[in-house]
PDB file of N, CA and C in Angstrom:
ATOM      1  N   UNK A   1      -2.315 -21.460  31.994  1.00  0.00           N
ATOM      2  CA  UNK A   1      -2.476 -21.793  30.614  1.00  0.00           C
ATOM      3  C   UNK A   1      -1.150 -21.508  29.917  1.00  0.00           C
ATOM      4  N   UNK A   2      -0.244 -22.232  29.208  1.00  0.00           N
ATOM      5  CA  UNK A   2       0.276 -22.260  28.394  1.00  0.00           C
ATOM      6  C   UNK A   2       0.370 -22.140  27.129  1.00  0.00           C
ATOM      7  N   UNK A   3       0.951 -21.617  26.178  1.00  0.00           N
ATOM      8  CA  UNK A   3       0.841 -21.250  24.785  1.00  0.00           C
ATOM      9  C   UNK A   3       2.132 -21.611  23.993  1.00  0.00           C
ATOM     10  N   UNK A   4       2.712 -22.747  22.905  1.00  0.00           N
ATOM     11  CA  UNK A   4       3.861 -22.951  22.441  1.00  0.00           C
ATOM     12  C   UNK A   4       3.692 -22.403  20.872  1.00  0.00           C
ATOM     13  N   UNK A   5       4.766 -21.663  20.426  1.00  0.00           N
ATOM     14  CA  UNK A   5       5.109 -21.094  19.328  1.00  0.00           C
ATOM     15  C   UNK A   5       6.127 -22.857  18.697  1.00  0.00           C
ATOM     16  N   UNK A   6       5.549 -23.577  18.135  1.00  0.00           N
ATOM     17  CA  UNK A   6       6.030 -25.201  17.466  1.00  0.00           C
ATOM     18  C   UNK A   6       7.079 -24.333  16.185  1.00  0.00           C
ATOM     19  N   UNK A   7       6.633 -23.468  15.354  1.00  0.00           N
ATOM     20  CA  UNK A   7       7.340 -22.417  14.597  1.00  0.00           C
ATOM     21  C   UNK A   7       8.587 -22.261  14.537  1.00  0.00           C
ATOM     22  N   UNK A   8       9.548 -21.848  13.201  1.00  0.00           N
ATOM     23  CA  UNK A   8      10.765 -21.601  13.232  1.00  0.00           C
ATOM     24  C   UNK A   8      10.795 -19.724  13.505  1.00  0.00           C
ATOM     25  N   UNK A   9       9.669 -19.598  13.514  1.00  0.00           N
ATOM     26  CA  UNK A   9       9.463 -17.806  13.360  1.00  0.00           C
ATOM     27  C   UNK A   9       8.712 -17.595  14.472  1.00  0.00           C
ATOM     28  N   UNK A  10       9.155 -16.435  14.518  1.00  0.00           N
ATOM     29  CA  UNK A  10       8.294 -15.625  15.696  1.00  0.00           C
ATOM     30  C   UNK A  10       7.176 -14.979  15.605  1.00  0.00           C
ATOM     31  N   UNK A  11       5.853 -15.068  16.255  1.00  0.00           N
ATOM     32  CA  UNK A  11       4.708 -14.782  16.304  1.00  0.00           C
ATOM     33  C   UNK A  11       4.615 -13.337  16.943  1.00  0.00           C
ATOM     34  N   UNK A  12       3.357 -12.517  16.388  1.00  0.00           N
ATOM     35  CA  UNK A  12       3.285 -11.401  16.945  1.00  0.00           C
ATOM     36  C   UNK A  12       2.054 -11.629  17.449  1.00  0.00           C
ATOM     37  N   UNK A  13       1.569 -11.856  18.486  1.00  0.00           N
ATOM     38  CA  UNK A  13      -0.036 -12.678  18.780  1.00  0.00           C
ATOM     39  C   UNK A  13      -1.013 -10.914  19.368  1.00  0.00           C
ATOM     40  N   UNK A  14      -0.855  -9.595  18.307  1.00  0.00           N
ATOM     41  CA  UNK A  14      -1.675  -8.727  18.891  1.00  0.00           C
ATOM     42  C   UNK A  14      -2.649  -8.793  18.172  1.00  0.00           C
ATOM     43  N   UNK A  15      -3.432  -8.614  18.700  1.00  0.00           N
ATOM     44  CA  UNK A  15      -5.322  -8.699  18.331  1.00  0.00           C
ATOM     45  C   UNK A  15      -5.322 -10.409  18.446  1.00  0.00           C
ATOM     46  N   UNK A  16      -5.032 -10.897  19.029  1.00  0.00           N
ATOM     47  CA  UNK A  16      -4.859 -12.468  19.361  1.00  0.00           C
ATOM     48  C   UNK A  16      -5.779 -12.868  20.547  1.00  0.00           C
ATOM     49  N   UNK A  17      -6.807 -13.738  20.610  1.00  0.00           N
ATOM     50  CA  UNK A  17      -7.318 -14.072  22.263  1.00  0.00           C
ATOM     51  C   UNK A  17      -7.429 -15.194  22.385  1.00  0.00           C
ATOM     52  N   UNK A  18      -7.755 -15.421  23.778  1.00  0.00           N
ATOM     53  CA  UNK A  18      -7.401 -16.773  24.609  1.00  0.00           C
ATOM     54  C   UNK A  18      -8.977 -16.654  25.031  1.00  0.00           C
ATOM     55  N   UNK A  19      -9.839 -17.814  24.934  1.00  0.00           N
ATOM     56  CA  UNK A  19     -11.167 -17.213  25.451  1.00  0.00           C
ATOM     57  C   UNK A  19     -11.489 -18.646  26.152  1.00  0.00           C
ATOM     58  N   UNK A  20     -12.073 -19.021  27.340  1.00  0.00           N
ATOM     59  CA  UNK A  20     -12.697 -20.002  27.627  1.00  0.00           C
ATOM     60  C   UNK A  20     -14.001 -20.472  27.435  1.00  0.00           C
ATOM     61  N   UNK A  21     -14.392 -21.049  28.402  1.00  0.00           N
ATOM     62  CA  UNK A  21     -16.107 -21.983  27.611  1.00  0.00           C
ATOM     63  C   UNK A  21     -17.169 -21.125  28.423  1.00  0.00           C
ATOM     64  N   UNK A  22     -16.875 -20.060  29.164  1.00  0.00           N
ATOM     65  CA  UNK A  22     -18.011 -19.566  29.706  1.00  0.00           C
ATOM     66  C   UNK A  22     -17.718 -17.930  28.932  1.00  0.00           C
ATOM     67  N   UNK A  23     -16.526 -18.087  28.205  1.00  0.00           N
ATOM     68  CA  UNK A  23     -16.412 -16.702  27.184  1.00  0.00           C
ATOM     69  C   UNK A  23     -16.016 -15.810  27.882  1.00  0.00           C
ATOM     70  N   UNK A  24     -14.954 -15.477  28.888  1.00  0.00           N
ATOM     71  CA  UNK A  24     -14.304 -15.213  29.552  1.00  0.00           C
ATOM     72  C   UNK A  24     -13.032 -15.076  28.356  1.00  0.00           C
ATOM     73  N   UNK A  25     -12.764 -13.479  28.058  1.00  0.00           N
ATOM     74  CA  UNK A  25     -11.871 -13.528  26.688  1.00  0.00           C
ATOM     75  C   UNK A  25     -10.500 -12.786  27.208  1.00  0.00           C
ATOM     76  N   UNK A  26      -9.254 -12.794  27.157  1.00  0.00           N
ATOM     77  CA  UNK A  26      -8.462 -12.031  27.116  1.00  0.00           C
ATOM     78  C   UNK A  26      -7.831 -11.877  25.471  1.00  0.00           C
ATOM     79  N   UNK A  27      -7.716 -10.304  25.634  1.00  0.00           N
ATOM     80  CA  UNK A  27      -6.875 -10.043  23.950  1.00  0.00           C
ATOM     81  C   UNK A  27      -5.764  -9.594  24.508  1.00  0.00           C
ATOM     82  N   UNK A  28      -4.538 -10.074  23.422  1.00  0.00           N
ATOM     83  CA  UNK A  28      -3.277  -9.852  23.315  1.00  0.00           C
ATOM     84  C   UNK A  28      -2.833  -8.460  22.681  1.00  0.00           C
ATOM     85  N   UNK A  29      -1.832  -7.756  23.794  1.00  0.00           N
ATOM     86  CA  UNK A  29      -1.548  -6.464  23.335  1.00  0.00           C
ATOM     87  C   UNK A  29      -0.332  -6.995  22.402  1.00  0.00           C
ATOM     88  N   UNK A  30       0.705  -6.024  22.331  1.00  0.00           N
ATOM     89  CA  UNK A  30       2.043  -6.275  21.530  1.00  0.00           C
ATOM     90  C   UNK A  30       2.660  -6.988  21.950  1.00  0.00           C
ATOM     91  N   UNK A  31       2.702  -8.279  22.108  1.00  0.00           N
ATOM     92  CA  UNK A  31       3.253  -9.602  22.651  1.00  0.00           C
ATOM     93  C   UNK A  31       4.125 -10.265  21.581  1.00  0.00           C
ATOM     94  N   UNK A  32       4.982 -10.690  21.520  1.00  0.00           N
ATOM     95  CA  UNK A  32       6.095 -11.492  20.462  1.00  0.00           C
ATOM     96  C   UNK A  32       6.211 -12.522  21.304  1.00  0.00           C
ATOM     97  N   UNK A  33       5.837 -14.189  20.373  1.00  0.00           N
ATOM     98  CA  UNK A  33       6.285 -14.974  21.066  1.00  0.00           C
ATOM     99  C   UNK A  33       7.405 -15.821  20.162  1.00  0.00           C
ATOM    100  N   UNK A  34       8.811 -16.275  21.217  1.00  0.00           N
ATOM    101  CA  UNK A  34      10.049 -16.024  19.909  1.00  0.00           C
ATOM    102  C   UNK A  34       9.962 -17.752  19.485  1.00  0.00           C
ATOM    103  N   UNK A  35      10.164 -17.954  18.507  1.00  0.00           N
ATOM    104  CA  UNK A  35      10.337 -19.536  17.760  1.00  0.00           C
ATOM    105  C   UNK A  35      10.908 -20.662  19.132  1.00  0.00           C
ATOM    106  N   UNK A  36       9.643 -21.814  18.615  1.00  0.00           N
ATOM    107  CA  UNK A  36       9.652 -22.562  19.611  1.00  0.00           C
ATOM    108  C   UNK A  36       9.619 -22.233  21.079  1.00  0.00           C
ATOM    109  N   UNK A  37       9.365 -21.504  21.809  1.00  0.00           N
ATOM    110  CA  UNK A  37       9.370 -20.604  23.055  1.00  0.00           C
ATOM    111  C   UNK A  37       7.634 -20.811  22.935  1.00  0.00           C
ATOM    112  N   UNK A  38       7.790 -20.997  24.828  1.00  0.00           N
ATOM    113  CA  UNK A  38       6.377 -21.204  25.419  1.00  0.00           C
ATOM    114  C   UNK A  38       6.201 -20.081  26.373  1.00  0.00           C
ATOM    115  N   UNK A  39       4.831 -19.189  26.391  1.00  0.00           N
ATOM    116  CA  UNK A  39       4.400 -18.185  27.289  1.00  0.00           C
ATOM    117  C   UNK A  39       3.403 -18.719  27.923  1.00  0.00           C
ATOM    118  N   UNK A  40       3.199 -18.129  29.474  1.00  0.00           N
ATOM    119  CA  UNK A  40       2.411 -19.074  30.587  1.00  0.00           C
ATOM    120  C   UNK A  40       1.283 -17.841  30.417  1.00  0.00           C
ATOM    121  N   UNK A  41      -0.090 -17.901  30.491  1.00  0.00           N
ATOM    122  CA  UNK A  41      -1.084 -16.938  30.622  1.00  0.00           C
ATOM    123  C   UNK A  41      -1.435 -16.812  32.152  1.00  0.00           C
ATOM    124  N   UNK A  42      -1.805 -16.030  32.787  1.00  0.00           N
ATOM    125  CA  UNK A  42      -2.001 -16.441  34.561  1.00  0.00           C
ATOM    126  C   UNK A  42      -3.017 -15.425  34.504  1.00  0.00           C
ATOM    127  N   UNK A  43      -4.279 -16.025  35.507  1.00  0.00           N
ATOM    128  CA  UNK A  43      -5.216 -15.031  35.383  1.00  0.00           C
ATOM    129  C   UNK A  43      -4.950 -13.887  36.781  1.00  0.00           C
ATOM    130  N   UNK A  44      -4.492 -13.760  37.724  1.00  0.00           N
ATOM    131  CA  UNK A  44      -4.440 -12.819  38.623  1.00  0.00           C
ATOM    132  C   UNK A  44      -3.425 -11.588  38.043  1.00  0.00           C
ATOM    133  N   UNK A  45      -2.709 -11.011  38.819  1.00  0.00           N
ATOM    134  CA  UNK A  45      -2.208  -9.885  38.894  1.00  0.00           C
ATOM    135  C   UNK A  45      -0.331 -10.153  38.937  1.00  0.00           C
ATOM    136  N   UNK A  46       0.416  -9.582  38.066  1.00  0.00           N
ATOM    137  CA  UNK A  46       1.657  -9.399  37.769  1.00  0.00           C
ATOM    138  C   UNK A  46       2.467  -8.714  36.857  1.00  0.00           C
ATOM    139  N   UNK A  47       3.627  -8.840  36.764  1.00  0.00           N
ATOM    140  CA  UNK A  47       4.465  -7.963  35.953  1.00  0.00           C
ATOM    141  C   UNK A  47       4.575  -8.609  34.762  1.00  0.00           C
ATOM    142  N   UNK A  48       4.042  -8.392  33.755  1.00  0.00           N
ATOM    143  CA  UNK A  48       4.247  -9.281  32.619  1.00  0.00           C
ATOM    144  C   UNK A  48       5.771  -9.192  32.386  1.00  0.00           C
ATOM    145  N   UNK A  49       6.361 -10.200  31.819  1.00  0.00           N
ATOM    146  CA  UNK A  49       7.643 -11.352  30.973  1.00  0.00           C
ATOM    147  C   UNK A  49       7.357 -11.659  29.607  1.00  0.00           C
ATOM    148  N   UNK A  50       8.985 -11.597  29.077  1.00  0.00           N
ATOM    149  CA  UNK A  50       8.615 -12.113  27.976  1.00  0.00           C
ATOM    150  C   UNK A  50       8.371 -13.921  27.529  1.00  0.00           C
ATOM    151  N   UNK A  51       7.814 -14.490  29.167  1.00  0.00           N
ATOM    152  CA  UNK A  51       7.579 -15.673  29.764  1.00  0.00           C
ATOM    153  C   UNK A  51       6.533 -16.065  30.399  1.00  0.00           C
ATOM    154  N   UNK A  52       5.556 -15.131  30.789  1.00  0.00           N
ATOM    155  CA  UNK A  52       4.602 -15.450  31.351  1.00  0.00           C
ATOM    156  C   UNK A  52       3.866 -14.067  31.573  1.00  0.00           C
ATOM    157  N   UNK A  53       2.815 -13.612  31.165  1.00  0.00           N
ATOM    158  CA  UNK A  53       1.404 -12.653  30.895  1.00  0.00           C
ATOM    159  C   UNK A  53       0.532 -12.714  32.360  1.00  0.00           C
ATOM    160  N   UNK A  54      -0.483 -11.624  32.423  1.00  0.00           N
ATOM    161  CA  UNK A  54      -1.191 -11.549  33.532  1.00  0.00           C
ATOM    162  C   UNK A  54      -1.929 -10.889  33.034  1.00  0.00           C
ATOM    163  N   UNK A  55      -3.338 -11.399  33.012  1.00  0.00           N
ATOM    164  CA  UNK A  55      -4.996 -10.990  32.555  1.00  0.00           C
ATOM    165  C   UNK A  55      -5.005  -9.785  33.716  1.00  0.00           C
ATOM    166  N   UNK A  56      -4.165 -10.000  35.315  1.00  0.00           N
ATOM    167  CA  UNK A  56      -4.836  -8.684  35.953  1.00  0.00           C
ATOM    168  C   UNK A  56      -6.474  -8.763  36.734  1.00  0.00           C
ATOM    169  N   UNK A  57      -6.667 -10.267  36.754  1.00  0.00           N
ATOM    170  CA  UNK A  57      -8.106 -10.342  36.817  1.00  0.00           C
ATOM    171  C   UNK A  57      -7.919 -11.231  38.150  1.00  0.00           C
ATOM    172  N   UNK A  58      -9.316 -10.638  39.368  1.00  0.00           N
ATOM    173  CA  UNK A  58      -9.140 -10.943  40.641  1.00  0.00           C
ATOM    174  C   UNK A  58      -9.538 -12.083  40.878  1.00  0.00           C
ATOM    175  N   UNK A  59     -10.607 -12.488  40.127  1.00  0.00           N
ATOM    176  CA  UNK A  59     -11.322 -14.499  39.759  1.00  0.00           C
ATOM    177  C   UNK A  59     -10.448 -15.101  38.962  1.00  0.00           C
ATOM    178  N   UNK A  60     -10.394 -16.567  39.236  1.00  0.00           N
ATOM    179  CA  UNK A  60     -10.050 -17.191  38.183  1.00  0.00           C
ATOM    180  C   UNK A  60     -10.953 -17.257  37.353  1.00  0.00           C
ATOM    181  N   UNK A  61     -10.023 -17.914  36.202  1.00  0.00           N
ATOM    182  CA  UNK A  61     -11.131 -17.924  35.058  1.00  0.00           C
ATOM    183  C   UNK A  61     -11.317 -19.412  34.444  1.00  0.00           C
ATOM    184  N   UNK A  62      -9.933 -20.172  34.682  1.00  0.00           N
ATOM    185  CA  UNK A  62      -9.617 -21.090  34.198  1.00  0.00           C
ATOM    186  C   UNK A  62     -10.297 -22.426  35.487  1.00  0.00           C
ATOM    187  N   UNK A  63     -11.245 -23.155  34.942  1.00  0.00           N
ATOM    188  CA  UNK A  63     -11.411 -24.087  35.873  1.00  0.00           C
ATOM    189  C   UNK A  63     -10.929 -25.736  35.853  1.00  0.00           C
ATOM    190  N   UNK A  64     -10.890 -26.090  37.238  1.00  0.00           N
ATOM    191  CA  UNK A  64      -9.560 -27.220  37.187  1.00  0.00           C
ATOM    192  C   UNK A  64      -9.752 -28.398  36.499  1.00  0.00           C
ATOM    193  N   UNK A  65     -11.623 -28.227  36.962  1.00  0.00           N
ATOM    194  CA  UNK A  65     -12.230 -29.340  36.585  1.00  0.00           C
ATOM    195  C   UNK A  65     -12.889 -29.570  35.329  1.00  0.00           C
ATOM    196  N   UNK A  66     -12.863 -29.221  34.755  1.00  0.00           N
ATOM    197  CA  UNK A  66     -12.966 -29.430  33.404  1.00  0.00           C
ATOM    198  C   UNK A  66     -13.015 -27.731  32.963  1.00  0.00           C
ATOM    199  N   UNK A  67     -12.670 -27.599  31.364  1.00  0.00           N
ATOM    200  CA  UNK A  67     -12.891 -26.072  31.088  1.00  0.00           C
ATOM    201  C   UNK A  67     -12.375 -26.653  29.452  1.00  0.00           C
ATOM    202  N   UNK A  68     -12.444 -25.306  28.716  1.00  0.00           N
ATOM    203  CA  UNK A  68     -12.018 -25.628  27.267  1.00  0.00           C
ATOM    204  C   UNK A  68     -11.061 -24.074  27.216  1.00  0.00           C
ATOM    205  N   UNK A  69      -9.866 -23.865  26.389  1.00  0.00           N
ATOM    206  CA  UNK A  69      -9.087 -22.617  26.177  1.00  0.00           C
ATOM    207  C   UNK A  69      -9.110 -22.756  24.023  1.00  0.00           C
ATOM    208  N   UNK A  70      -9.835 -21.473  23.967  1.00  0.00           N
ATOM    209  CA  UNK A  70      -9.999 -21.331  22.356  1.00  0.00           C
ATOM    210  C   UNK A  70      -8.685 -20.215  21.995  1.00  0.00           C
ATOM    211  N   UNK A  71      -8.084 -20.403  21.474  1.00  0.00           N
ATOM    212  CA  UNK A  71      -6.857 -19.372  21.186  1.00  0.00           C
ATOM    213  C   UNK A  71      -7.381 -19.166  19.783  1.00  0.00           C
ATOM    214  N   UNK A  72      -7.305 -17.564  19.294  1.00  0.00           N
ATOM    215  CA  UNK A  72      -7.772 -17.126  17.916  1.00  0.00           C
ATOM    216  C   UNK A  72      -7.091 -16.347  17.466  1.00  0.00           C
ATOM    217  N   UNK A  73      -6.786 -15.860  16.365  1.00  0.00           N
ATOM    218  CA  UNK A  73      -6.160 -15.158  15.661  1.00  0.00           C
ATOM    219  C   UNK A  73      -6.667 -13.763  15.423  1.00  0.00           C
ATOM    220  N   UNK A  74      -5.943 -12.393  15.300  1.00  0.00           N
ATOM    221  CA  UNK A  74      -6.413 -11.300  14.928  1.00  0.00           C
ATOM    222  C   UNK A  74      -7.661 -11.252  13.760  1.00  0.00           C
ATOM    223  N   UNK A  75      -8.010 -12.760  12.904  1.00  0.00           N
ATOM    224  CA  UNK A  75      -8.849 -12.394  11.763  1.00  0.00           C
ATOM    225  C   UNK A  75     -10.344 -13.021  12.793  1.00  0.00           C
ATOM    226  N   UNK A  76     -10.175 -13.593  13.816  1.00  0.00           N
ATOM    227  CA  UNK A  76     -11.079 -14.535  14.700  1.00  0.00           C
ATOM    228  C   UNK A  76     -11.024 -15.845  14.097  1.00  0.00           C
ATOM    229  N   UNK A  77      -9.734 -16.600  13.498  1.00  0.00           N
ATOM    230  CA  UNK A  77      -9.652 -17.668  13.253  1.00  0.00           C
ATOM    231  C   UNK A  77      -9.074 -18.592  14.406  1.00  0.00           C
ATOM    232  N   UNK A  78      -9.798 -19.801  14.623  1.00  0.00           N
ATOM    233  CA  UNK A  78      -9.625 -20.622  15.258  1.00  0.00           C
ATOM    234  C   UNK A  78      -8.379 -21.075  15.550  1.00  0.00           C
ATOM    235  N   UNK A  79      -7.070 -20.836  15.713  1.00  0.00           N
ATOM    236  CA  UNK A  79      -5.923 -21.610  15.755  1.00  0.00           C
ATOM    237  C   UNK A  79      -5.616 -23.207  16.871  1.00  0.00           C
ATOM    238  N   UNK A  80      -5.974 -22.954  18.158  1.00  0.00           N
ATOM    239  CA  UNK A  80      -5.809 -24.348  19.020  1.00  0.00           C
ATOM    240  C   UNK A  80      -7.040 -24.130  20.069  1.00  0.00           C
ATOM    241  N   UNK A  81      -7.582 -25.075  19.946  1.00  0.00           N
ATOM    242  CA  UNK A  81      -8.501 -25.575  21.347  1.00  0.00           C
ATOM    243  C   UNK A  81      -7.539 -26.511  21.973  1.00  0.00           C
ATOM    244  N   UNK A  82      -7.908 -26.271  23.471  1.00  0.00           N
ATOM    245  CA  UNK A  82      -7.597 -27.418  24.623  1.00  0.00           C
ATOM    246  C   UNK A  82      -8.722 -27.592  25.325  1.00  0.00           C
ATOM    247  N   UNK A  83      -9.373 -28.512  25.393  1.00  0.00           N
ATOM    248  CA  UNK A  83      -9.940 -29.180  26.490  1.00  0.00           C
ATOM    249  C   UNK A  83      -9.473 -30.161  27.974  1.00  0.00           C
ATOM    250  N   UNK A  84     -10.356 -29.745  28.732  1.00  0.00           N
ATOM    251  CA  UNK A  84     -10.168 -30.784  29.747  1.00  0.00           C
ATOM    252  C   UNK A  84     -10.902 -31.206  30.799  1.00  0.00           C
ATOM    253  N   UNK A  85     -10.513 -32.198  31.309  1.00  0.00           N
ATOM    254  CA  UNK A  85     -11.797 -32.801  32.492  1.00  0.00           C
ATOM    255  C   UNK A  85     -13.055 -33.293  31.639  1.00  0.00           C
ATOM    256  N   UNK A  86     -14.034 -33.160  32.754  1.00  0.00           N
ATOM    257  CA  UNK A  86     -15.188 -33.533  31.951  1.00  0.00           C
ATOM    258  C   UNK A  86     -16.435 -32.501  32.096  1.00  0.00           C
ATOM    259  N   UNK A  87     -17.197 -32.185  31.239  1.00  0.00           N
ATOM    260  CA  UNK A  87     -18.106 -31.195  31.209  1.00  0.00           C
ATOM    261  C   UNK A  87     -19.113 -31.677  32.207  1.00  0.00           C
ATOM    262  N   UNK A  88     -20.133 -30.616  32.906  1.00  0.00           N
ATOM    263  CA  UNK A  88     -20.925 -30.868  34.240  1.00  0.00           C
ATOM    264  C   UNK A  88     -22.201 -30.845  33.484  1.00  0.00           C
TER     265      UNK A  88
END
């Protein structure tokens, strides 16, 4: 999963989550993402970057075949859905 800061400013995305369609949520610790700059989310295990994050989690979460990613804001405001594939 990918995340783009479109922004001339830099985002502080803590208390921020990424949640999918079966509600499978990750929250964002002290993460800065810098203007226009894209961070990769990965659900297994790694050294987080200021390029790419790791949920740390032994399942995926993200499915290939269709799935939805809700990104929200510290207030629980809606900021971007992605969808994809087709629902079963």
């Amino acid at each position: 999963m990918e995340i783009t800061n479109t922004t001339r400013d830099g985002i502080n995305l803590r208390g921020w989550t990424l949640r999918d369609r079966d509600g499978n949520r990750y929250r964002f610790d002290n993460v800065r993402i810098a203007p226009r700059a894209t961070i990769r989310i990965h659900t297994g295990n790694g050294r987080d970057t200021r390029t790419d994050l790791f949920q740390d989690r032994r399942n995926y979460v993200w499915d290939n075949g269709s799935d939805t990613a809700t990104l929200r804001d510290d207030r629980g405001r809606t900021v971007d859905t992605e969808s994809w594939g087709r629902r079963r």
